[in-house]
Protein backbone atom coordinates (compact mmCIF):
# COMPACT_ATOMS: atom_id res chain seq x y z
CA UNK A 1 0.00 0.00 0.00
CA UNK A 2 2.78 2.59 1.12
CA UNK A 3 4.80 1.64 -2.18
CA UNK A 4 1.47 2.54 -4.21
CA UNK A 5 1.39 5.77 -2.73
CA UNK A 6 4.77 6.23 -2.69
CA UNK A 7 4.81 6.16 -6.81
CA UNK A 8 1.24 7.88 -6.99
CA UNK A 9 2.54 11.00 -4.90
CA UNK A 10 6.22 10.79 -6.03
CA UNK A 11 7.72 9.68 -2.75
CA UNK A 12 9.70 7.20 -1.53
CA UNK A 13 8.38 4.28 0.71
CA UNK A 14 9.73 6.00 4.14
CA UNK A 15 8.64 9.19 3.37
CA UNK A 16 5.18 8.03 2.86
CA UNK A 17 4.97 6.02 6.16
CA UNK A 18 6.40 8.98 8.22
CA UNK A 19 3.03 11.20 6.45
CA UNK A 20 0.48 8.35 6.76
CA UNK A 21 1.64 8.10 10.80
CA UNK A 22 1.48 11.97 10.87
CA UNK A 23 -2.19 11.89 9.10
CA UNK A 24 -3.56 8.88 10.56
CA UNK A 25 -4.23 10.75 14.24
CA UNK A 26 -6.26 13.94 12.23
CA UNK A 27 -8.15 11.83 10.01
CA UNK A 28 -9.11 10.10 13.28
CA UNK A 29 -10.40 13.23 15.13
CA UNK A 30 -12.37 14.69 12.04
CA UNK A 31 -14.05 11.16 11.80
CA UNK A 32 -14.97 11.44 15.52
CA UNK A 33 -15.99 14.96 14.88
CA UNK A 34 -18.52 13.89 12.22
CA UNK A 35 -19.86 10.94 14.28
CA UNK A 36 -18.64 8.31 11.75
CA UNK A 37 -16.28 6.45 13.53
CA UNK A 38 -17.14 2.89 14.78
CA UNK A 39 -17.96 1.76 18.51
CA UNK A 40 -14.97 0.02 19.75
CA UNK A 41 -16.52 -0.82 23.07
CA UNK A 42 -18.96 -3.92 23.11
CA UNK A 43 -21.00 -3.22 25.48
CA UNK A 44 -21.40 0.53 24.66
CA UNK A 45 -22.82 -0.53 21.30
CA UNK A 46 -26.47 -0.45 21.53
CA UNK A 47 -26.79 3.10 22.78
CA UNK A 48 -24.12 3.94 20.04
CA UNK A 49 -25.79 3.06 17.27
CA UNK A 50 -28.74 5.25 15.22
CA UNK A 51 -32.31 4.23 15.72
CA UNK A 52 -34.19 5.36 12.41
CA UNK A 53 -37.56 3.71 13.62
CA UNK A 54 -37.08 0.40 11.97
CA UNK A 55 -35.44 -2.60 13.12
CA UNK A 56 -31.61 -2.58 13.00
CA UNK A 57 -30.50 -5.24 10.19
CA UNK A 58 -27.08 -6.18 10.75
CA UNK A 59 -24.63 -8.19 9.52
CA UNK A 60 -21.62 -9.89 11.52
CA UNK A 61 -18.63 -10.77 10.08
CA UNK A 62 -14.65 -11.73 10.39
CA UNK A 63 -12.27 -9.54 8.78
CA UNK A 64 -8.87 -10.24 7.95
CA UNK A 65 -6.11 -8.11 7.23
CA UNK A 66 -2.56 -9.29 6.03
CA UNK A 67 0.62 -8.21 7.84
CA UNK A 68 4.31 -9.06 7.33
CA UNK A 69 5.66 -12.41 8.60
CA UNK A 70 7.25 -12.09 12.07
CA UNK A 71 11.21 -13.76 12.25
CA UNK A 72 10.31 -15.49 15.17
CA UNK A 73 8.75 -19.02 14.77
CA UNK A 74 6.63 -18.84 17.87
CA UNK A 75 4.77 -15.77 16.80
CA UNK A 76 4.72 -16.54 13.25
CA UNK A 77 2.10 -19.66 14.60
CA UNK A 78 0.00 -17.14 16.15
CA UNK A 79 -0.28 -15.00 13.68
CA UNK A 80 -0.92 -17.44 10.46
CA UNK A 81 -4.10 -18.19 9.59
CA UNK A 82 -5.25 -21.28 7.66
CA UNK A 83 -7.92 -20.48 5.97
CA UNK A 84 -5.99 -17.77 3.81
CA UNK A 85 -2.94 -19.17 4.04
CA UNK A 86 -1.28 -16.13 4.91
CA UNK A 87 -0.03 -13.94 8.25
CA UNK A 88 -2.54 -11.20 9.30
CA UNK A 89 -4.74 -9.91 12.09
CA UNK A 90 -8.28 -9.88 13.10
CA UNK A 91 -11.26 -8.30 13.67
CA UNK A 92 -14.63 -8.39 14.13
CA UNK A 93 -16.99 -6.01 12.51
CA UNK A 94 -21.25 -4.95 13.02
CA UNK A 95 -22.28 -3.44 9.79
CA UNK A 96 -25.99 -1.61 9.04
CA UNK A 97 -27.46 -3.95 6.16
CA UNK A 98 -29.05 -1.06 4.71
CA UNK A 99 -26.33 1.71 4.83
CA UNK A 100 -23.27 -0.63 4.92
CA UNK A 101 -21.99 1.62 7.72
CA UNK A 102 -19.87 -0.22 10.08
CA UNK A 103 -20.74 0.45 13.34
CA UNK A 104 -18.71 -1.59 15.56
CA UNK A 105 -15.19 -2.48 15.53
CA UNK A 106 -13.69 -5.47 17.86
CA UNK A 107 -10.27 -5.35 19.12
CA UNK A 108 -7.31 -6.74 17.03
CA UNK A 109 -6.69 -10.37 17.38
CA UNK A 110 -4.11 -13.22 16.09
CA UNK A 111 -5.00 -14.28 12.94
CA UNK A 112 -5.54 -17.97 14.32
CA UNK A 113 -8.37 -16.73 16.50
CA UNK A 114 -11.97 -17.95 15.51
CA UNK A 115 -14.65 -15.57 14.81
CA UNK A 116 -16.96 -17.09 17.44
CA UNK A 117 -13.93 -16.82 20.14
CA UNK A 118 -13.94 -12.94 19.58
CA UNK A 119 -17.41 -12.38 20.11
CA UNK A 120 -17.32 -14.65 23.32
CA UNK A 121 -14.43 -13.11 24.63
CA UNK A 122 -16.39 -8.98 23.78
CA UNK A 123 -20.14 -9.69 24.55
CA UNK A 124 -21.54 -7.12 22.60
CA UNK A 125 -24.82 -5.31 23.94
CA UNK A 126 -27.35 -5.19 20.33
CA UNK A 127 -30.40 -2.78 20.20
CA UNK A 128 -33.46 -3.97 20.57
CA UNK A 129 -35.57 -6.05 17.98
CA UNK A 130 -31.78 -6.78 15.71
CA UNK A 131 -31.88 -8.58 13.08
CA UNK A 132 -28.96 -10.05 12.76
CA UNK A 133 -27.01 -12.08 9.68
CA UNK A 134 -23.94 -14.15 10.10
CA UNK A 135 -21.79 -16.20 8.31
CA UNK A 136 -21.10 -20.31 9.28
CA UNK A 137 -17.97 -18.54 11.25
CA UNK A 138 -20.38 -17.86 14.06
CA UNK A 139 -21.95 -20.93 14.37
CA UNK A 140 -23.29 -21.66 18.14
CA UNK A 141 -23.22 -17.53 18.90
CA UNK A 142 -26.46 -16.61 19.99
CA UNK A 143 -27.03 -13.19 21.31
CA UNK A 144 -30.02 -11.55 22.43
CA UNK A 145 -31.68 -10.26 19.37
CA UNK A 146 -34.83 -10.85 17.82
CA UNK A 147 -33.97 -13.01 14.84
CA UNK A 148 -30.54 -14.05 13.62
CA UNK A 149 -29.61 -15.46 10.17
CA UNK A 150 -27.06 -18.03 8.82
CA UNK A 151 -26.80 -19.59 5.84
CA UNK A 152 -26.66 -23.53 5.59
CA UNK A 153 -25.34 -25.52 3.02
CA UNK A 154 -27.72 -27.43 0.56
CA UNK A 155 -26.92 -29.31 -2.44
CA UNK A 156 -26.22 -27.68 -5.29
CA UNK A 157 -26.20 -23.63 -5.46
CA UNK A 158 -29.26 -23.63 -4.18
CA UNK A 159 -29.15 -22.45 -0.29
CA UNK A 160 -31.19 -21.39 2.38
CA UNK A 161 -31.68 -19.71 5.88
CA UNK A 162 -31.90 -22.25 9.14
CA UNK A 163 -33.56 -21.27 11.88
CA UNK A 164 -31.74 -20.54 14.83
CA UNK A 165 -32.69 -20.61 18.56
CA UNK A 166 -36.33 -20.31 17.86
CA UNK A 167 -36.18 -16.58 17.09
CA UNK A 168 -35.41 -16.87 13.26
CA UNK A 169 -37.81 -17.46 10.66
CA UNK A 170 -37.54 -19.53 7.52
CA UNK A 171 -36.56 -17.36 4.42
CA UNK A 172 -36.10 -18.12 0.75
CA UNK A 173 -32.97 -17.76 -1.14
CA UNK A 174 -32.41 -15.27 -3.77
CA UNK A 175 -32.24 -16.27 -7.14
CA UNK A 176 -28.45 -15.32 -7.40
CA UNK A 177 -27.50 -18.50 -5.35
CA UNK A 178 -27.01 -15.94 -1.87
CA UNK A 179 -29.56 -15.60 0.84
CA UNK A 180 -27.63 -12.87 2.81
CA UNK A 181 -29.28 -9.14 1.70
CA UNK A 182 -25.79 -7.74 1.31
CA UNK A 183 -24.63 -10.48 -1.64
CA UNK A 184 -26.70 -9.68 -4.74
């Protein structure tokens, strides 16, 4: 990324990460000035986020984000992750369904730490009447809301949504192959 930048402004690599670390802390305060940055505290969550007089959809998902290989073997384990075959970190992320806002941010975890293990380890508080979508990453999580969604596996492309603790209801799939509203 810094090298990008580095040819796109005409600067070398160094310079570029000495002005992104000078930048970095401003662009943070304007964002917090104009309300837009995500919660970063679980539990602070449901009295963070807007109420527009509908029920909050959300969606719940892993992120990933690659970093550079440490020397050391013992923290090059923790930091691998299988299932892209790469080093990074982790996070956990709450986005609105209908804006794509993201309004909650997890702390930064190894990149061999499960989904479901973050969430367990930052309970976070959801507004009332949620509607919330996962992916098969948080299978077994549960939280308070009024329905949750996951997609199951069928044969075929053909899937569908499973009901989950008694608070989700049956939905058909799309007819692109996705049954999560933010996959078209």
């Amino acid at each position: 990324m810094q090298t990008l930048l580095g040819e796109v402004f005409e600067l070398s690599q160094p310079r570029v990460n000495e002005w992104v670390h000078r930048l970095l802390p401003i662009l943070k305060v304007a964002l917090d000035e104009l309300g837009v940055l995500p919660e970063r505290d679980p539990q602070h969550f449901a009295q963070s986020e807007p109420q527009h007089g509908e029920r909050p959809e959300l969606i719940i998902d892993g992120t990933e984000r690659r970093r550079q290989r440490p020397k050391s073997p013992a923290k090059q384990a923790d930091v691998y992750s299988g299932k892209k075959k790469t080093h990074c970190d982790k996070n956990v992320v709450l986005v609105q369904a209908k804006t794509k806002r993201v309004g909650f941010l997890s702390q930064t975890y190894v990149g061999k730490t499960h989904d479901k293990k973050i969430v367990d380890t930052e309970p976070i508080t959801y507004p009332p009447d949620t509607i919330l979508y996962k992916d098969t990453g948080f299978q077994g999580y549960e939280p308070g809301v009024a329905q949750t969604y996951q997609p199951k596996k069928s044969p075929g492309r053909e899937n569908s949504r499973r009901p989950r603790s008694g608070r989700t209801e049956q939905s058909p799939a799309s007819g692109s192959g996705s049954n999560m509203p933010w996959r078209g």
